[in-house]
N, C-alpha and C. Protein backbone atom coordinates (compact mmCIF):
# COMPACT_ATOMS: atom_id res chain seq x y z
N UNK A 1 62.21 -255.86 -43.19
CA UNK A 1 61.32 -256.98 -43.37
C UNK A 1 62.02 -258.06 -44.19
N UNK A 2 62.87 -258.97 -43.32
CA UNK A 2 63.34 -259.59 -44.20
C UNK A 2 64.71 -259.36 -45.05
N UNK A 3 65.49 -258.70 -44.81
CA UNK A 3 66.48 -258.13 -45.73
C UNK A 3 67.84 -258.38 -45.03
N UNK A 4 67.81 -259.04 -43.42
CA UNK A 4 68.82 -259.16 -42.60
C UNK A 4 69.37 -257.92 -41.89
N UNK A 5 68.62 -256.93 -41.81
CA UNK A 5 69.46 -255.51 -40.89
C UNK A 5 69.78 -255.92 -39.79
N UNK A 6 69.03 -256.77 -39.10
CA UNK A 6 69.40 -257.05 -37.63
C UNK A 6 70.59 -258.39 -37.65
N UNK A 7 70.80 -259.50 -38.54
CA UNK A 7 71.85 -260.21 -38.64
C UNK A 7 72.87 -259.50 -38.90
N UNK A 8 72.75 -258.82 -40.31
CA UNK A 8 74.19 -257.61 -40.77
C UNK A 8 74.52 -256.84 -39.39
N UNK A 9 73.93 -256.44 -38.75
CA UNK A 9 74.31 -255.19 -38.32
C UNK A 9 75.00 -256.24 -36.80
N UNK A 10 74.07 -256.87 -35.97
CA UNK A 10 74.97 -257.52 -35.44
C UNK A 10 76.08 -258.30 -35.64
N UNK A 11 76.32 -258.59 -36.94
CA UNK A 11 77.89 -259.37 -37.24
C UNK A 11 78.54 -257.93 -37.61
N UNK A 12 78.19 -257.29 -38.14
CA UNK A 12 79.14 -255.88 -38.62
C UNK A 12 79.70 -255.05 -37.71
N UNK A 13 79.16 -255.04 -36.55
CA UNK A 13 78.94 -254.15 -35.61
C UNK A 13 80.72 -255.02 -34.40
N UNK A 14 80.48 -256.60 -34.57
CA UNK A 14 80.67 -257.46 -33.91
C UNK A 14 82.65 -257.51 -34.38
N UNK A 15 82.75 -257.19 -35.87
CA UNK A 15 83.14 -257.21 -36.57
C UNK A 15 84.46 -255.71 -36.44
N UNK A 16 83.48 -254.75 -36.29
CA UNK A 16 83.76 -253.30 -36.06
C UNK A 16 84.67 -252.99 -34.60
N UNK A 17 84.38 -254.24 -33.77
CA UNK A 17 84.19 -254.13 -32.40
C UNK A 17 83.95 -252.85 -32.03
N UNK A 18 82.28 -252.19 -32.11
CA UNK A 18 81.71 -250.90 -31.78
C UNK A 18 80.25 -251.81 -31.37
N UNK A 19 79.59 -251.09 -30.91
CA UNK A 19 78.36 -251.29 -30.40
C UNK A 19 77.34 -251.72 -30.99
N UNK A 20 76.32 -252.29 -30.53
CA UNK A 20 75.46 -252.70 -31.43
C UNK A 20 74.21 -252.25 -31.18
N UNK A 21 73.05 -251.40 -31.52
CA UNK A 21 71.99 -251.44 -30.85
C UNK A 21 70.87 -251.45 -31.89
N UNK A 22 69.71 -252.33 -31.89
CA UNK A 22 68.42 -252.70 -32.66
C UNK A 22 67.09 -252.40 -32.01
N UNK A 23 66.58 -251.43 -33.15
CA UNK A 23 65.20 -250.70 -32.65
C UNK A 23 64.48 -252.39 -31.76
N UNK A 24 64.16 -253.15 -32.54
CA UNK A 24 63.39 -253.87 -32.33
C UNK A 24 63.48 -254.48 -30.97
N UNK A 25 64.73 -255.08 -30.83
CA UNK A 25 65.43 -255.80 -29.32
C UNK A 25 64.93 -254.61 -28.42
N UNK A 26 65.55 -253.40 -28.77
CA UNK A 26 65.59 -252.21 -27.49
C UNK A 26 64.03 -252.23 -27.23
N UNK A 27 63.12 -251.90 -28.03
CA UNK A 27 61.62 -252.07 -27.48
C UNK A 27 61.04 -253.40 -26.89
N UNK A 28 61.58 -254.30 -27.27
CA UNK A 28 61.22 -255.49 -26.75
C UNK A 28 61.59 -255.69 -24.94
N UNK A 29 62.75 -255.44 -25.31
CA UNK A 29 63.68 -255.14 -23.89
C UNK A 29 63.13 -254.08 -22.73
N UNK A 30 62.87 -252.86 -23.77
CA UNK A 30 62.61 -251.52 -22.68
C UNK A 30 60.95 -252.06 -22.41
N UNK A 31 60.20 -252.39 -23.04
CA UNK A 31 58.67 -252.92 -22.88
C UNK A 31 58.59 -254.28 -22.38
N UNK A 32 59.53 -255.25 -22.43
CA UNK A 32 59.16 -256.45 -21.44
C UNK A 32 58.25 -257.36 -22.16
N UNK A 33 57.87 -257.00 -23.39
CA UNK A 33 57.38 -258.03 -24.40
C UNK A 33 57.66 -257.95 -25.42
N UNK A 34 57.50 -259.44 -26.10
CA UNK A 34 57.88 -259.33 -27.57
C UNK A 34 56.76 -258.12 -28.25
N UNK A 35 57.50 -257.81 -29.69
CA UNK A 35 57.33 -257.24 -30.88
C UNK A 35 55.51 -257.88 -30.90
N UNK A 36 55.10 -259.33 -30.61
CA UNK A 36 53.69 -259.59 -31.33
C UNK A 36 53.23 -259.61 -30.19
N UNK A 37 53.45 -259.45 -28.83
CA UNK A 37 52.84 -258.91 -27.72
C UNK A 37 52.38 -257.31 -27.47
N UNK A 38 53.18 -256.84 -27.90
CA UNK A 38 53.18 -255.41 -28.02
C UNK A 38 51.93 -255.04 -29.12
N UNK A 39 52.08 -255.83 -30.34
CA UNK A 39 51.50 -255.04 -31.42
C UNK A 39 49.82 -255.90 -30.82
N UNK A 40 49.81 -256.93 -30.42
CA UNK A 40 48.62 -257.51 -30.54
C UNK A 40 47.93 -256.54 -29.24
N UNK A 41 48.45 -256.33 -28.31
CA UNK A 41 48.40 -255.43 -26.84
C UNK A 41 48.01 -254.18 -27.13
N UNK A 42 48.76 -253.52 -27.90
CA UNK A 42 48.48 -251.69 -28.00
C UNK A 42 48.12 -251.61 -29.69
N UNK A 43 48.04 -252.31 -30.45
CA UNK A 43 48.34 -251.83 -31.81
C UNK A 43 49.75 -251.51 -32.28
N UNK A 44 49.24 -251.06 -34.19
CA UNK A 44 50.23 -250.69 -34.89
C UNK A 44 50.73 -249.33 -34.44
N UNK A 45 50.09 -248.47 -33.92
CA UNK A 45 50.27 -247.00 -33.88
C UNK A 45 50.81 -246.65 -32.41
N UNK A 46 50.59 -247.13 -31.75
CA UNK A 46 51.70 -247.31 -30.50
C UNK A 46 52.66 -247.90 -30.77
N UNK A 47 52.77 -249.15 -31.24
CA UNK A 47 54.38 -249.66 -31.09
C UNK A 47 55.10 -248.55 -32.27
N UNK A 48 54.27 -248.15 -33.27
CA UNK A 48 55.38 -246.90 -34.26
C UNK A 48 55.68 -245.63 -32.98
N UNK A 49 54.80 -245.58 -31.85
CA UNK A 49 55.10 -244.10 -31.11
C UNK A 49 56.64 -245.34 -30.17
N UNK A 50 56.46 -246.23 -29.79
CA UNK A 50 57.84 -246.90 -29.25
C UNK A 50 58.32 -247.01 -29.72
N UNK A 51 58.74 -246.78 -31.42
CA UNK A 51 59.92 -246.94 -32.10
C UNK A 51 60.33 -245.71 -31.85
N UNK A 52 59.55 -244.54 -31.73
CA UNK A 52 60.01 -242.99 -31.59
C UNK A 52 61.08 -242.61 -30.27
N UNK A 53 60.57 -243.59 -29.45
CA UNK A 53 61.49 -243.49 -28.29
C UNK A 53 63.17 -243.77 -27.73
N UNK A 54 63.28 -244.90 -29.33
CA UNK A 54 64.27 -245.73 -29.34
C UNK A 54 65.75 -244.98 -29.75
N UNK A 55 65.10 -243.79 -30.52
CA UNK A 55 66.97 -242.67 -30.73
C UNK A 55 66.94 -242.16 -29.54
N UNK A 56 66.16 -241.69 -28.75
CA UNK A 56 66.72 -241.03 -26.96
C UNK A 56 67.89 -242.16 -26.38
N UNK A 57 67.83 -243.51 -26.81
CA UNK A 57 68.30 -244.40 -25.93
C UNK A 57 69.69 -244.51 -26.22
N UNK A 58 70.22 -243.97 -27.80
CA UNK A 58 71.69 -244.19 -28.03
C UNK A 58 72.39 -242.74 -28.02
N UNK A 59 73.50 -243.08 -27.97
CA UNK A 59 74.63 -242.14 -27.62
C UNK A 59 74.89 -242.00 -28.54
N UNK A 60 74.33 -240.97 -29.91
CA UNK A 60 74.85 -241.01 -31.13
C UNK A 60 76.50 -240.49 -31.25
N UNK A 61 77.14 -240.02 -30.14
CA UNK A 61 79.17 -239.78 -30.15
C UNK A 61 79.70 -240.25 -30.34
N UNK A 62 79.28 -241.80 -29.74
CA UNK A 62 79.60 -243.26 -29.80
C UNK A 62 80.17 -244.18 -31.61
N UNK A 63 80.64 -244.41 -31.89
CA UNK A 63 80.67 -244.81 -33.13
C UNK A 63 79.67 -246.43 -32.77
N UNK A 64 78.85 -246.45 -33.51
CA UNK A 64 78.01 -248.12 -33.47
C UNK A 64 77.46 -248.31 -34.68
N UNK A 65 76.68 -249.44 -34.44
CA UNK A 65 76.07 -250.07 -35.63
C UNK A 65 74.50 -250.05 -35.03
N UNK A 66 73.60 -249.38 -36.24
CA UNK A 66 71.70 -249.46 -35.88
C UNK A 66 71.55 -250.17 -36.58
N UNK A 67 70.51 -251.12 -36.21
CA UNK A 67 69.81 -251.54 -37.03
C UNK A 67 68.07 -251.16 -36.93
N UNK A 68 67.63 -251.10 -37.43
CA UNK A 68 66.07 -249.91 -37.48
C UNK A 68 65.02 -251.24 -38.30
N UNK A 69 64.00 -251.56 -37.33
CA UNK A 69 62.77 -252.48 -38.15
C UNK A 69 62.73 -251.45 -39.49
N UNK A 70 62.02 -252.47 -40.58
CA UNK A 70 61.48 -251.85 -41.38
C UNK A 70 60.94 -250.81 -41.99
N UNK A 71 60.17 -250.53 -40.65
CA UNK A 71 58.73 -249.58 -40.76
C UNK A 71 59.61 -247.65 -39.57
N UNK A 72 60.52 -248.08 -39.25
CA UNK A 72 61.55 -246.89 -38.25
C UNK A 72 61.28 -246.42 -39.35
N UNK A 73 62.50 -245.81 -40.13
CA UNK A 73 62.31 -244.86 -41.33
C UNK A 73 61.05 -244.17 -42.11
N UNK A 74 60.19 -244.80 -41.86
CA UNK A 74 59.12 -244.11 -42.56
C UNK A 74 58.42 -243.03 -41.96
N UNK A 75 58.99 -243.09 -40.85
CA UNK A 75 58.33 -241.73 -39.69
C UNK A 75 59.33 -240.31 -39.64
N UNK A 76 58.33 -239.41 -40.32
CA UNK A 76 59.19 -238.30 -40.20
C UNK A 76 60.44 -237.93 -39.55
N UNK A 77 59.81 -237.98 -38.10
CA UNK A 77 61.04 -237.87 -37.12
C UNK A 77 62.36 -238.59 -36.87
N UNK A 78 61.55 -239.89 -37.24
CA UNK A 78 62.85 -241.46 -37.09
C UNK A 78 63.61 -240.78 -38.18
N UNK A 79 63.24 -240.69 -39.58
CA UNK A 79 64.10 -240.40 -40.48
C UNK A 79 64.95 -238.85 -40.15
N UNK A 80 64.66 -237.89 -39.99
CA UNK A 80 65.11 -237.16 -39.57
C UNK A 80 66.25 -237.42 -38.18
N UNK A 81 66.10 -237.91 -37.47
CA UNK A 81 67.08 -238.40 -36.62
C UNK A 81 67.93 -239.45 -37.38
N UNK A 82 67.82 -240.03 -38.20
CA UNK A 82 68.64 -241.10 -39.15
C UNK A 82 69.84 -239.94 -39.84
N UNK A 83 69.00 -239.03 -40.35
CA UNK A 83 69.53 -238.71 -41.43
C UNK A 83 70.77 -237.17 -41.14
N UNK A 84 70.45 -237.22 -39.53
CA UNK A 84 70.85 -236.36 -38.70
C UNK A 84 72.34 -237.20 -38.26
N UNK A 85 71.78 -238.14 -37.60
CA UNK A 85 72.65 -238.37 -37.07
C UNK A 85 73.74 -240.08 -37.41
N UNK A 86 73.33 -240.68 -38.35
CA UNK A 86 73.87 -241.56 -38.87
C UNK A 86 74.45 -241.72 -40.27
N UNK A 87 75.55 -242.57 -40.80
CA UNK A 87 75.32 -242.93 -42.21
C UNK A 87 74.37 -243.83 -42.44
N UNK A 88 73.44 -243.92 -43.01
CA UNK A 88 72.24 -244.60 -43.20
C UNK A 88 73.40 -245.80 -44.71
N UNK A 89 71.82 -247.07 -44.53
CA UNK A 89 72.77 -247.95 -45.31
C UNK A 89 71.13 -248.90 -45.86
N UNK A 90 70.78 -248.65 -46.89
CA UNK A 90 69.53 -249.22 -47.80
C UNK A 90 69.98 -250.53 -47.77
N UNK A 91 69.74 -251.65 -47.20
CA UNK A 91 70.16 -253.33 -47.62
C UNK A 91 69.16 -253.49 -48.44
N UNK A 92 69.04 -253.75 -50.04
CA UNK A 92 68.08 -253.71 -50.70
C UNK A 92 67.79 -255.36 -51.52
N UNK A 93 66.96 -255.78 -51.27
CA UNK A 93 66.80 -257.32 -51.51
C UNK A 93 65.65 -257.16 -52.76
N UNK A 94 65.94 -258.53 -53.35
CA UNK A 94 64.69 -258.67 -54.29
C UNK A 94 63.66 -259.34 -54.12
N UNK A 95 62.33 -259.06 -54.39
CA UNK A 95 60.93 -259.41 -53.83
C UNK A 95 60.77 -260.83 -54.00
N UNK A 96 61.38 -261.50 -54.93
CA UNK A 96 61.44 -263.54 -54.66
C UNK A 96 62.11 -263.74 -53.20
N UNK A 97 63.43 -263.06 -53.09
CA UNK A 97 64.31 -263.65 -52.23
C UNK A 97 63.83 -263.09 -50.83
N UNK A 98 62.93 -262.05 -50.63
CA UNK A 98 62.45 -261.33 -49.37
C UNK A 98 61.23 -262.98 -49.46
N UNK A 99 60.32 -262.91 -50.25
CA UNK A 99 59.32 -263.80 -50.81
C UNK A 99 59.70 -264.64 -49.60
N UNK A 100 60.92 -265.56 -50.16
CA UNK A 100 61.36 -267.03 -49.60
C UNK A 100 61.72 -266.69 -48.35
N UNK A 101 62.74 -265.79 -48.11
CA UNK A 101 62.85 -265.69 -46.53
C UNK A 101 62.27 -265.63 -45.68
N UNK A 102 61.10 -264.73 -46.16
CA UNK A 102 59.80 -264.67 -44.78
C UNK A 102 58.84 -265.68 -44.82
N UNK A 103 58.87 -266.55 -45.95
CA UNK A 103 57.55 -267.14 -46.01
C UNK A 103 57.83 -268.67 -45.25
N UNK A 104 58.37 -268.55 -44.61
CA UNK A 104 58.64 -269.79 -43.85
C UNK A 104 58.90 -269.86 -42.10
N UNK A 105 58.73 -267.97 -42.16
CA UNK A 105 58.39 -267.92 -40.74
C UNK A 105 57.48 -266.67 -40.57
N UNK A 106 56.26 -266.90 -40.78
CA UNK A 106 55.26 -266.19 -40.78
C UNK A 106 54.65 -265.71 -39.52
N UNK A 107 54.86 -266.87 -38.96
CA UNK A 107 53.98 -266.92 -37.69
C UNK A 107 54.56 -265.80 -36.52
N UNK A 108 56.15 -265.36 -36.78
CA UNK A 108 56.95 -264.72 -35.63
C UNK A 108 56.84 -263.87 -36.11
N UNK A 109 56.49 -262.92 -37.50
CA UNK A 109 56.43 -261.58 -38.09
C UNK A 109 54.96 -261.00 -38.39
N UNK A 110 54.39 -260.23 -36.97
CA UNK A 110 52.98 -259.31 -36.75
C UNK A 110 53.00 -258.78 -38.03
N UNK A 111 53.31 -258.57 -38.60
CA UNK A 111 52.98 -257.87 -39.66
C UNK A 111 52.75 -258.84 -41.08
N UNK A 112 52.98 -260.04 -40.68
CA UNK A 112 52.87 -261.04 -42.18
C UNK A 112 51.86 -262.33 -41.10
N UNK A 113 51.75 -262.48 -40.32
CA UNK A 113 51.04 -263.52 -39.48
C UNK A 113 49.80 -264.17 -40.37
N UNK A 114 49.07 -263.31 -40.74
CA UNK A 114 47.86 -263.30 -41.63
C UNK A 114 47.96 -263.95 -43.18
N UNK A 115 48.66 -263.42 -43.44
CA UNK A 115 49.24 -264.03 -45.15
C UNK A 115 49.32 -265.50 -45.11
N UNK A 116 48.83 -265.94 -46.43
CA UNK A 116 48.75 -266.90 -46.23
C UNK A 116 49.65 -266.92 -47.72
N UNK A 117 50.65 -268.13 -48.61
CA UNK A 117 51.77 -268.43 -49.12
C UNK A 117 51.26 -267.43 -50.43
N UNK A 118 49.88 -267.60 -51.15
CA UNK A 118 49.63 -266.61 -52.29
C UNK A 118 49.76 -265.30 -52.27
N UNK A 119 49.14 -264.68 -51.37
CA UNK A 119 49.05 -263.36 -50.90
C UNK A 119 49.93 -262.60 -50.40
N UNK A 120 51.25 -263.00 -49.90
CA UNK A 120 52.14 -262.60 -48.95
C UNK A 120 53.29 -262.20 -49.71
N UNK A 121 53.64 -263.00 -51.64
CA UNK A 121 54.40 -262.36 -52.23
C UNK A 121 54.18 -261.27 -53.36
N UNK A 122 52.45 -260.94 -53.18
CA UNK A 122 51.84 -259.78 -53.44
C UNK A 122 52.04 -258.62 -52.97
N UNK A 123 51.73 -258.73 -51.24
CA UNK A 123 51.89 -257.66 -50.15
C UNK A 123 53.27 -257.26 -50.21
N UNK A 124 54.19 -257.95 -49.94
CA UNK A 124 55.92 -257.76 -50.01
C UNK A 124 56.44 -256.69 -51.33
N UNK A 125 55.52 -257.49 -52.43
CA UNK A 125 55.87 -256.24 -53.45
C UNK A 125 55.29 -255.18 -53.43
N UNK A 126 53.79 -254.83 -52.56
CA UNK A 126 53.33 -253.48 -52.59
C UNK A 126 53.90 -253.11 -51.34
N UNK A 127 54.11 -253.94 -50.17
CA UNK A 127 55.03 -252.52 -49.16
C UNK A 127 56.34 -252.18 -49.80
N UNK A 128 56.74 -253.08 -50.24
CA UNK A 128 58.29 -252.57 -50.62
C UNK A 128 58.18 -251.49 -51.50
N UNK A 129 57.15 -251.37 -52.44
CA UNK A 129 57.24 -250.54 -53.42
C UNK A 129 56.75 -248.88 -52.69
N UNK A 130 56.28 -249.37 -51.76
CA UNK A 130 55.34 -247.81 -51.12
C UNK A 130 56.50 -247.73 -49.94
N UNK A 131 57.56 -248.17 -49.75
CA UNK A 131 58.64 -247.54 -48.54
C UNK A 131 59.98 -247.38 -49.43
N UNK A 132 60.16 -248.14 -50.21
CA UNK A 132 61.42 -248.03 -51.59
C UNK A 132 62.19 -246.10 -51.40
N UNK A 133 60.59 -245.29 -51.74
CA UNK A 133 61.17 -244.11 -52.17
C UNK A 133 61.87 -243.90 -50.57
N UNK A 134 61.51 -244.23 -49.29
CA UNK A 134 62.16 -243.60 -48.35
C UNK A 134 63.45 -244.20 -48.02
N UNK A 135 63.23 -245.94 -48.48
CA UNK A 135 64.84 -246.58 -48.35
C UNK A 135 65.85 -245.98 -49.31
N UNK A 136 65.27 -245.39 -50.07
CA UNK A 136 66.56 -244.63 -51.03
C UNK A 136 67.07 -243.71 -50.86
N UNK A 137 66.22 -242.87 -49.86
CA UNK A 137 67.09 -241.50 -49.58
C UNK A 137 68.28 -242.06 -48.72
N UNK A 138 68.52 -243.60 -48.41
CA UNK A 138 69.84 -243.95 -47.52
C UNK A 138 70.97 -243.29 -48.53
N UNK A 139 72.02 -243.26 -47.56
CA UNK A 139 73.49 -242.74 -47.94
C UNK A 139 73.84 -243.74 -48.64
N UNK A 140 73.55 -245.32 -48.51
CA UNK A 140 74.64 -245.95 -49.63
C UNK A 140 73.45 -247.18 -49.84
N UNK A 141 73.47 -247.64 -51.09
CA UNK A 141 72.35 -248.58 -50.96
C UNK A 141 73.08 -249.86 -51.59
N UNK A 142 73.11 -250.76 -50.63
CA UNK A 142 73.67 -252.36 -51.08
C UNK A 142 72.91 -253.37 -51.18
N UNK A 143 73.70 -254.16 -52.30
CA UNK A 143 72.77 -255.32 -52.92
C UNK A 143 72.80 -256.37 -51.99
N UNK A 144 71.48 -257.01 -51.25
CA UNK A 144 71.11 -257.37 -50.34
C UNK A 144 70.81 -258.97 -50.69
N UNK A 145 70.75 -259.49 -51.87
CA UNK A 145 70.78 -260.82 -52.72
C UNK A 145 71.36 -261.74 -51.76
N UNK A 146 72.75 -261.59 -51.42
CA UNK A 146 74.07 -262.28 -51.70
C UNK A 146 73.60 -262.99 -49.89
N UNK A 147 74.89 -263.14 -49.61
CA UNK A 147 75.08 -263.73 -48.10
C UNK A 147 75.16 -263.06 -46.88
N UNK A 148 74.85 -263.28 -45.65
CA UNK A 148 75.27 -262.43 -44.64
C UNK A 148 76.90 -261.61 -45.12
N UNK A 149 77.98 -262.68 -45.04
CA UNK A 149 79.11 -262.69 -45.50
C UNK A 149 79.44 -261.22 -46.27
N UNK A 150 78.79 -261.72 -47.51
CA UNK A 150 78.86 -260.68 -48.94
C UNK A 150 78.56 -259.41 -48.41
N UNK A 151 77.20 -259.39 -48.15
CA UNK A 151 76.98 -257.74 -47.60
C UNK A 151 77.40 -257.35 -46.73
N UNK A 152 78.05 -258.10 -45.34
CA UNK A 152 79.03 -257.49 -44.69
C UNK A 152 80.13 -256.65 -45.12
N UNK A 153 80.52 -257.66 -46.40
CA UNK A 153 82.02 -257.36 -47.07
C UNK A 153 81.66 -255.95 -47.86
N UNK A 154 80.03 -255.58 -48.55
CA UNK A 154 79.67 -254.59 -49.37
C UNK A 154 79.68 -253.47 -48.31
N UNK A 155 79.02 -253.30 -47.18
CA UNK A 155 78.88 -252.78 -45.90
C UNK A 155 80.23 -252.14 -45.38
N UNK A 156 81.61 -252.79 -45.37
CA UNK A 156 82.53 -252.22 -44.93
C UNK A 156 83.52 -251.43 -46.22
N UNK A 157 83.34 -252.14 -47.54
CA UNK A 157 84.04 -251.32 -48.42
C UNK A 157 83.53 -249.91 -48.66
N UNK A 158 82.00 -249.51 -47.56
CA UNK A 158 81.65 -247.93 -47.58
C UNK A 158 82.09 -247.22 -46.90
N UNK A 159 82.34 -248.14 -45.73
CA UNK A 159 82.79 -246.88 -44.47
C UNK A 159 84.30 -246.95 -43.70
């Protein structure tokens, strides 16, 4: 939500010259509608059962780069397949700078659409704080502040 997994991971990946594949694109792609078509269409609890679908689709042999929405990890199974089969990587941002990034495109993120500028750097600090404990069980957790650039550069001095 906000933290750049899907920019990082496509320049890192790009970078790596290895593959690139993103929960979010792949459902969008394999379903034929966007992310706020989907969620407004079936709900929250279907598009989390289409995120479930999205590790059948990669070749974990393959060396690549995931990038996983937000809300992937918090599902038993997703995490368990993460933690199975990837180095997992926490991009960890601070709640002003998540604040500013999203709050200027509200309208394209189902899950913040509603928020209105007071409320929205309230919510940011209570999801973050209620998914935190599961972003930490990642293998390496990087400071997510800085620039695409920077955390690329933090991103490869791990692996």
């Amino acid at each position: 939500m906000g933290a750049g997994k899907s920019t990082v991971g496509e320049s890192l990946a790009q970078r790596l010259n290895v593959s690139w594949f993103d929960s979010d694109l792949w459902i969008e792609q394999s379903k034929q509608q966007s992310i706020q078509e989907l969620i407004s269409t079936y709900g929250w609890s279907v598009f989390r059962d289409f995120e479930k679908e999205f590790p059948k689709s990669i070749n974990s042999r393959e060396p690549s780069v995931i990038s996983c929405g937000g809300g992937f990890p918090l599902d038993k199974s997703n995490w368990n397949w993460i933690s199975t089969h990837c180095t997992s990587i926490y991009i960890k941002v601070d709640v002003d700078l998540l604040f500013l990034r999203l709050s200027d495109n509200l309208a394209s993120r189902p899950l913040l659409k509603d928020f209105d500028q007071e409320s929205l750097k309230l919510y940011i600090a209570s999801e973050l704080k209620r998914r935190e404990p599961v972003y930490r069980r990642a293998n390496f957790i990087v400071n997510g502040n800085g620039t695409i650039k920077d955390i690329i550069s933090l991103v490869e001095a791990l692996i």
